[in-house]
Protein backbone atom coordinates (compact mmCIF):
# COMPACT_ATOMS: atom_id res chain seq x y z
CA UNK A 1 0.00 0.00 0.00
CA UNK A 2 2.96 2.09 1.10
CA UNK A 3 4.94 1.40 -2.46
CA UNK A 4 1.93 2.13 -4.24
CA UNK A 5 1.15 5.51 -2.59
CA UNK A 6 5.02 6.26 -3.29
CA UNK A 7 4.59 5.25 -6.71
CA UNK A 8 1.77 7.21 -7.61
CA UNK A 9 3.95 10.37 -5.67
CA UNK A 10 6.70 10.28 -7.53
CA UNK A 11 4.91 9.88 -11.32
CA UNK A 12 2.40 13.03 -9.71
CA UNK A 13 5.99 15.55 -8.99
CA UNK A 14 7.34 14.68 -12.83
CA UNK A 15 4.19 15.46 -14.05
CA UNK A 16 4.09 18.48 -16.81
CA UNK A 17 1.08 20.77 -16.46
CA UNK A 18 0.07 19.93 -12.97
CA UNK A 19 -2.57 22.88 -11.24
CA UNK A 20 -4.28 23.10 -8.11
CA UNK A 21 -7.96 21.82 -7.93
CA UNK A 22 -10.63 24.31 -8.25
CA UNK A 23 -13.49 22.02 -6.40
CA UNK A 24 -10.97 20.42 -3.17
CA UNK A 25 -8.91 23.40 -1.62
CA UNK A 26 -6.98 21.15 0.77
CA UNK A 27 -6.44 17.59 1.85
CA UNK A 28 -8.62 15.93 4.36
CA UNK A 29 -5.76 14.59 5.92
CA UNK A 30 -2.72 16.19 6.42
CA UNK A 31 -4.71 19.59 6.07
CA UNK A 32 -2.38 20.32 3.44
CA UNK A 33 -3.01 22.74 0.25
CA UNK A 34 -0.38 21.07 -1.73
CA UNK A 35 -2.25 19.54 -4.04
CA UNK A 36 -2.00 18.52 -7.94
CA UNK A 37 -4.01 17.30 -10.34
CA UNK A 38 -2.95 14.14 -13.27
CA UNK A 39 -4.46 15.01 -16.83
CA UNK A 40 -3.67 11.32 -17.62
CA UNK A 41 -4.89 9.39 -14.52
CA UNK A 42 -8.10 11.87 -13.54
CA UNK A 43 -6.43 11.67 -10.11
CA UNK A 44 -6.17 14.94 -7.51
CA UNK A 45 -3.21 13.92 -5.04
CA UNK A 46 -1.90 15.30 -1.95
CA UNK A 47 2.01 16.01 -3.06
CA UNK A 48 2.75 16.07 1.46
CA UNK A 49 1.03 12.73 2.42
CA UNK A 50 0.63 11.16 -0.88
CA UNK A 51 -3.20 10.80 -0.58
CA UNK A 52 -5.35 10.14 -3.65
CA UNK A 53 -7.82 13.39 -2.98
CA UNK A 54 -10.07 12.28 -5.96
CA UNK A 55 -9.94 10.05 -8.35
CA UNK A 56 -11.87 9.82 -12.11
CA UNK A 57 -12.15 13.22 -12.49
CA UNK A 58 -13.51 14.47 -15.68
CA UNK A 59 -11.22 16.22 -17.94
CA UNK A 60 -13.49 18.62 -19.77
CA UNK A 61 -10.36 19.63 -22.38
CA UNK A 62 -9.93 18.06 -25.79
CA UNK A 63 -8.32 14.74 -26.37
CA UNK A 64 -5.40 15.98 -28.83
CA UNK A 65 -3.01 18.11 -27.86
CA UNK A 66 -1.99 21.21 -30.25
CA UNK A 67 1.13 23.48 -29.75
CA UNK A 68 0.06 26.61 -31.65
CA UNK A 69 -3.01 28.18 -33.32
CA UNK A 70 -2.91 27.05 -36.51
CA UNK A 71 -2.87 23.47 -35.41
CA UNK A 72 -5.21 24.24 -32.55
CA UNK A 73 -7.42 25.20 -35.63
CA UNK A 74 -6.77 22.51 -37.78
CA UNK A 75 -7.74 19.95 -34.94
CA UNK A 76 -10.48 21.37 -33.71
CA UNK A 77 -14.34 19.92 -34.14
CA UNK A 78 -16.56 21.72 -33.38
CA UNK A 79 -18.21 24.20 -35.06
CA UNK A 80 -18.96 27.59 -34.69
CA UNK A 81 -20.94 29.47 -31.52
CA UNK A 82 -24.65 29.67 -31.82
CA UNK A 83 -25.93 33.24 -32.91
CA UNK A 84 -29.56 35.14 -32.63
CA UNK A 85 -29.05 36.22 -36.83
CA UNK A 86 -30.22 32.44 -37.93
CA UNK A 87 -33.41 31.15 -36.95
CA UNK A 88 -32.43 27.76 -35.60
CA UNK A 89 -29.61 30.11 -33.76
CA UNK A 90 -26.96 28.20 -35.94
CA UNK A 91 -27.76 24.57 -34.50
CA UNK A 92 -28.22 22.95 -37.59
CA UNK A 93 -26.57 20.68 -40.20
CA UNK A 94 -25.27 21.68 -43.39
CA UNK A 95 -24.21 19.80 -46.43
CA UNK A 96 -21.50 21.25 -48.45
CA UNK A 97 -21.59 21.64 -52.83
CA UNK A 98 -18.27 20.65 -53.49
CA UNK A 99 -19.37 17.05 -54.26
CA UNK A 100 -16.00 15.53 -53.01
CA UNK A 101 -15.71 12.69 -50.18
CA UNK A 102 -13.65 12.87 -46.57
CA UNK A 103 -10.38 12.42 -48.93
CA UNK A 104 -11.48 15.14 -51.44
CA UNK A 105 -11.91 12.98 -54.24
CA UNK A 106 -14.90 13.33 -56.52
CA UNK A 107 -18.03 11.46 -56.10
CA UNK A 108 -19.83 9.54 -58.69
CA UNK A 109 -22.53 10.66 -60.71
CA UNK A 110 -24.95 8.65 -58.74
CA UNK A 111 -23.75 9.78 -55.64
CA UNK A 112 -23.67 13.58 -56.87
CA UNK A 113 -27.70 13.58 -57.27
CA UNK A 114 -27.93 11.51 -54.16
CA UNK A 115 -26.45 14.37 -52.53
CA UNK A 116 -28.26 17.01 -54.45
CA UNK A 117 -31.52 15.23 -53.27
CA UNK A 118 -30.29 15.13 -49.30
CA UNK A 119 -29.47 18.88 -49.82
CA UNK A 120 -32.69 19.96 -51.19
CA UNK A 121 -34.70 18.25 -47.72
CA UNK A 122 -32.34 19.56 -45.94
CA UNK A 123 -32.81 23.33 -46.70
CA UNK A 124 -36.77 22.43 -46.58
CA UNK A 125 -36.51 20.37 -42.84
CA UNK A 126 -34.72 23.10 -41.88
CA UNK A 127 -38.19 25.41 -41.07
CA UNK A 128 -40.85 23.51 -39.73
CA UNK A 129 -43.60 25.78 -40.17
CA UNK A 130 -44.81 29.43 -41.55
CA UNK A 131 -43.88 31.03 -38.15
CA UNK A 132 -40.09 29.80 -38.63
CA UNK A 133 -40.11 30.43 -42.27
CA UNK A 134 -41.27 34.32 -41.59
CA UNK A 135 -38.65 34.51 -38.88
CA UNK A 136 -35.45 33.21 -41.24
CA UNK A 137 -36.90 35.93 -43.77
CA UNK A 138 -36.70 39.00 -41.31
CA UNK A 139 -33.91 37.63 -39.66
CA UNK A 140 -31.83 37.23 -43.82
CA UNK A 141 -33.12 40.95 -44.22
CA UNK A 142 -31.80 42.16 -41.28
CA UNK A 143 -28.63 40.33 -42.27
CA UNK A 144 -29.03 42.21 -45.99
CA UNK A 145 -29.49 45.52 -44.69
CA UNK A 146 -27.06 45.38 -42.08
CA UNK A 147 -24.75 44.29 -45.04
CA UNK A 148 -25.65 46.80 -47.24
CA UNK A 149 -24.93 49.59 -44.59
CA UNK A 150 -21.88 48.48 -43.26
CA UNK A 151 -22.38 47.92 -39.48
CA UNK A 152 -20.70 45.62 -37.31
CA UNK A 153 -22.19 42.60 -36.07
CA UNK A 154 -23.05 42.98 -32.88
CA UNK A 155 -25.55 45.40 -34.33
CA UNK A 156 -26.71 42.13 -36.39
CA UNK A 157 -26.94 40.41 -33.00
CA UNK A 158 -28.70 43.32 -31.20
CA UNK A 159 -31.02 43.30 -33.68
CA UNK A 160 -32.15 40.12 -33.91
CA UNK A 161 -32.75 40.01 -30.17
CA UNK A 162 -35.06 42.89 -30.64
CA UNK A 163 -36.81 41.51 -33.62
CA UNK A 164 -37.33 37.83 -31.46
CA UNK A 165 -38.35 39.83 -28.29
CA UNK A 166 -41.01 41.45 -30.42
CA UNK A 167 -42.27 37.98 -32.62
CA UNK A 168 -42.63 36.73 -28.87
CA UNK A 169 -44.80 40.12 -27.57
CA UNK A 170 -46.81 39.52 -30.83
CA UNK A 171 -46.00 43.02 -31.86
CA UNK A 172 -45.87 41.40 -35.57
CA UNK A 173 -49.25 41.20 -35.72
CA UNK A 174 -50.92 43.75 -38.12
CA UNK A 175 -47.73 44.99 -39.26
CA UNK A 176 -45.34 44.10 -42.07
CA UNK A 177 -42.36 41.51 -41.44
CA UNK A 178 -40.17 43.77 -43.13
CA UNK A 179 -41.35 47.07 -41.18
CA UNK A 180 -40.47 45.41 -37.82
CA UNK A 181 -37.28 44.19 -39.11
CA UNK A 182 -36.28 47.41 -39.98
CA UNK A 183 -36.84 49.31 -37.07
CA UNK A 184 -35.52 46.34 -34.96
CA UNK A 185 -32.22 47.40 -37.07
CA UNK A 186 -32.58 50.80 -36.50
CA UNK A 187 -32.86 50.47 -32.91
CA UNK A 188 -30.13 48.38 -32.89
CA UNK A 189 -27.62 50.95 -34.45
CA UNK A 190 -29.20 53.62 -31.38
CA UNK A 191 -28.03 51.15 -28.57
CA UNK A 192 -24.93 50.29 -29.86
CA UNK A 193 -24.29 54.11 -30.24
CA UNK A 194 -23.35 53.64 -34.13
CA UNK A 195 -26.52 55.97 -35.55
CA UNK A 196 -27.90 55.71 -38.99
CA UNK A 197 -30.31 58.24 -39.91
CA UNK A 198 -34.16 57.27 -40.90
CA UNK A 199 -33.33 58.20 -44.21
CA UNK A 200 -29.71 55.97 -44.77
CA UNK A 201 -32.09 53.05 -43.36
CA UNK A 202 -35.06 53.20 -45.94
CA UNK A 203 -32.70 53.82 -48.69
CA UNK A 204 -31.81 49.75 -48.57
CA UNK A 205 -34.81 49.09 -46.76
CA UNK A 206 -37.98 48.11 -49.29
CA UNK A 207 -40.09 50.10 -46.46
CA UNK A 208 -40.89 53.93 -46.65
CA UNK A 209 -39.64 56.22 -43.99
CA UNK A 210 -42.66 56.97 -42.12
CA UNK A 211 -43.63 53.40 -41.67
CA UNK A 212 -40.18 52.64 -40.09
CA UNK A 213 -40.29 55.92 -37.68
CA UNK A 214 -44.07 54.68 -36.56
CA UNK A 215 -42.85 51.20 -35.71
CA UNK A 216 -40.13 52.11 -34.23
CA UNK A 217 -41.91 54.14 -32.09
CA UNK A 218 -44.28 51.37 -31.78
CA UNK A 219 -41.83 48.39 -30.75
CA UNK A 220 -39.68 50.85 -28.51
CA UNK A 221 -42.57 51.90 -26.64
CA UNK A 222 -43.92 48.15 -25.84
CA UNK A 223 -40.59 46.52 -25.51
CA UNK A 224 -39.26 49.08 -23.01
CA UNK A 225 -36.30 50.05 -25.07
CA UNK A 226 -34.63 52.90 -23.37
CA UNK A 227 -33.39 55.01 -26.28
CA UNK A 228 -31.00 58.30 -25.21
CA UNK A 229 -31.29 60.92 -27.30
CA UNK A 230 -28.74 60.79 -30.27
CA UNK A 231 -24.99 62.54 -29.72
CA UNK A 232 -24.52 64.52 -33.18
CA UNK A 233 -20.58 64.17 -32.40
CA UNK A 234 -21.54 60.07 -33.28
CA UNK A 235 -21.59 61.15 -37.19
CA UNK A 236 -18.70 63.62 -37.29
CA UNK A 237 -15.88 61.34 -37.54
CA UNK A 238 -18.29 59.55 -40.90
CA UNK A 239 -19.64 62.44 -42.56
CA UNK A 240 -16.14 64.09 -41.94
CA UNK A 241 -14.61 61.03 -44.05
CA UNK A 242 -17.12 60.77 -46.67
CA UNK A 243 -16.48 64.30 -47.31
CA UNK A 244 -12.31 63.91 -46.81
CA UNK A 245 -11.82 66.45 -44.18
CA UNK A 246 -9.17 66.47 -41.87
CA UNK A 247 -8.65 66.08 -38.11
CA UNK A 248 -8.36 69.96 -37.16
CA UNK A 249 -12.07 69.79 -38.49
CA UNK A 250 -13.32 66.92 -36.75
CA UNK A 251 -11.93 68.03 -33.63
CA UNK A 252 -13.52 71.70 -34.15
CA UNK A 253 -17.11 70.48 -35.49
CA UNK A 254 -16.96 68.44 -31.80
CA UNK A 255 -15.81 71.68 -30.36
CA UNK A 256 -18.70 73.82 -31.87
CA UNK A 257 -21.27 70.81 -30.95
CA UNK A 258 -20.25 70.57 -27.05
CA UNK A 259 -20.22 74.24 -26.80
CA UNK A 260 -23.78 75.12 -28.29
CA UNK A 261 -25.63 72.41 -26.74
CA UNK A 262 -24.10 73.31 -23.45
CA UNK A 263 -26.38 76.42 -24.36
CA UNK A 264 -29.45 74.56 -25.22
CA UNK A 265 -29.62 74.68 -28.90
CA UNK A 266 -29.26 71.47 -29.62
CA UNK A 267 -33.12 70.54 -28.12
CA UNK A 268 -35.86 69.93 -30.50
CA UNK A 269 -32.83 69.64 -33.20
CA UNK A 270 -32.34 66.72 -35.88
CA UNK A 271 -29.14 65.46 -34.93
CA UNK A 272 -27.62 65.22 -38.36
CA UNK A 273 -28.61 68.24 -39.33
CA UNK A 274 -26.92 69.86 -36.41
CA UNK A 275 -23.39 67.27 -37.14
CA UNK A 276 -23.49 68.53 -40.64
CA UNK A 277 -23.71 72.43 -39.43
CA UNK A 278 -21.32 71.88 -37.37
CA UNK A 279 -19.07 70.15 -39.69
CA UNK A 280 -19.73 72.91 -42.44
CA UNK A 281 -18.79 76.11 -39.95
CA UNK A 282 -15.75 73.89 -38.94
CA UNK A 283 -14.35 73.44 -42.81
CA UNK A 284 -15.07 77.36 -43.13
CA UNK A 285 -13.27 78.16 -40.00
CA UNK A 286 -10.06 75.88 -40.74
CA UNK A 287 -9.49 77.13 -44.46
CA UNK A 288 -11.00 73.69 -45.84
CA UNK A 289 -14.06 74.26 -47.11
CA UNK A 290 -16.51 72.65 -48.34
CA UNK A 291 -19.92 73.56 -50.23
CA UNK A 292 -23.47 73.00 -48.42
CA UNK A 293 -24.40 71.60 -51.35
CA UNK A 294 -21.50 68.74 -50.60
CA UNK A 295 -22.17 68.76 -46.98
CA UNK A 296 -26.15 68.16 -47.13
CA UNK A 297 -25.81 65.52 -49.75
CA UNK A 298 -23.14 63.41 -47.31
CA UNK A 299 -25.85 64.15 -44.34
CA UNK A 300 -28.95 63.71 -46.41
CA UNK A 301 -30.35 66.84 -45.22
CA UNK A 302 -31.70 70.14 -46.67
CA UNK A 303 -29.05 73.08 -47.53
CA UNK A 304 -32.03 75.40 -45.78
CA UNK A 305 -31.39 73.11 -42.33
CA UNK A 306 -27.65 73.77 -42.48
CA UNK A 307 -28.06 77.63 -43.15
CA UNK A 308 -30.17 77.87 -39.94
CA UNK A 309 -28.16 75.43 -38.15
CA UNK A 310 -25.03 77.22 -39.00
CA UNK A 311 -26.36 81.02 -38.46
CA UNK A 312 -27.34 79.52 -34.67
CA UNK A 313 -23.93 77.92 -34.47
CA UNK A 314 -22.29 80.60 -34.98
CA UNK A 315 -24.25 83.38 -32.82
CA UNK A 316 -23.78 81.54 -30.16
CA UNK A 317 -19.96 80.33 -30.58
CA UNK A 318 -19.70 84.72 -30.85
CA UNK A 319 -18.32 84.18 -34.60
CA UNK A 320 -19.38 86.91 -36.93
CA UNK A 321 -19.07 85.72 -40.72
């Protein structure tokens, strides 16, 4: 018993990797925290007294071993994490169209329409009814718009939590699948503090304008979305680089924005309108400048909006032009 315990000591101290135990914090009897744990036996030993603590211990860690990332990644399994954009949250089973078996060798002709058969039930077993069929298509529009404006996809994810919060309040009802997904977007871009205007969203949206602002209003009000009002400094640093302008005017449309709605001008305001005012006084001011013409057409707002904007800008800033 002895020579065994001794044994099983000495193979635990030339062990590579060893680390304490999260579960036993010390040894029942020699009181000792000295303890480490064997990958290979599932064993948690006592390195004072020699005591087997526990013993079959799961190992929760892969079976291979991999030394860097790129083999890490080449013997990996599993596939990727589950996400809210894809109806079945990315659970299910896909077949691939390059028609070649595990050793990458082309498949018969036989087996090719075998496969092209199995791929065709697949994509229809993958909705089981109209509810999860209407939820891929909001949820692959939200994907296209997202797409076609260029956020990143956490937005996507944001989104599609709204849009499954609100299939689940029945806030669908009534309303158009395409509507709800839009606004879900918009939304989306407000929380994650990366604004698009109304009018950027129903340019690739096949909704109009005034439908999207209604149910937005709509789903924000019943989901208890808690929307802050949006910062106009949020599209300086876009409208500034759409419109190649350079840092000294960034920093100085910020400057004009803090400093006027510290003064309360800013209330009531469209927020673009006020970025690209702000932007346009800044190009005057630092010898860059830039037409409203050019300015309202990177903002999507009136040239009458940035006059009045920019006449209030600068009365307040004390600027006489």
């Amino acid at each position: 018993m002895t020579r065994s315990t001794r044994q099983r000591e000495r193979e635990q101290t030339t062990e590579q990797g060893e680390e304490e135990s999260e579960g036993v914090r010390e040894c029942p009897e020699c009181s000792s925290d000295n303890l480490v744990k064997s990958s290979d036996r599932g064993e948690l030993v006592c390195q004072d007294c020699g005591l087997v603590v526990e013993e079959e211990k799961i190992d929760p860690g892969p079976e291979w071993r991999a030394f860097n990332h790129q083999e890490r990644q080449e013997k990996s399994r599993v596939g990727a994490p589950t996400t809210q954009t894809m109806h079945d949250k990315g659970l299910t089973t896909t077949i691939d169209w390059k028609d070649k078996d595990a050793y990458g060798r082309s498949i018969s002709s036989k087996k090719r329409s075998q496969m092209h058969r199995l791929r065709k039930w697949q994509e229809r077993i993958r909705t089981k009814d109209a509810g999860e069929r209407n939820l891929q298509f909001a949820l692959s529009e939200i994907d296209r718009m997202a797409s076609a404006l260029g956020v990143p996809r956490s937005v996507r994810e944001v989104a599609s939590v709204i849009y499954r919060r609100a299939l689940k309040e029945d806030l669908i009802r009534g309303r158009s699948i395409e509507g709800v997904a839009t606004s879900a977007l918009y939304a989306a871009c407000r929380k994650e503090g990366i604004p698009r205007s109304l009018e950027e969203i129903s340019e690739v949206s096949r909704v109009e304008r005034k439908e999207i602002g209604r149910t937005y209003r709509y789903i924000s009000q019943e989901l208890g979305l808690e929307m802050k009002p949006v910062d106009p400094k949020k599209y300086v640093p876009r409208f500034c680089s759409e419109l190649e302008l350079s840092e000294e005017v960034q920093t100085k449309a910020n400057e004009i924005i803090e400093t006027t709605a510290e003064k309360g001008l800013l209330s009531g305001k469209s927020p673009t309108g006020y970025a690209a005012a702000a932007i346009y006084a800044a190009s005057l001011l630092c010898n860059e400048k830039k037409t409203q013409r050019e300015v309202a057409d990177v903002a999507q707002v009136t040239e009458v909006t940035i006059r009045n904007r920019y006449q209030e800008q600068i009365e307040a800033m004390g600027i006489h032009s």
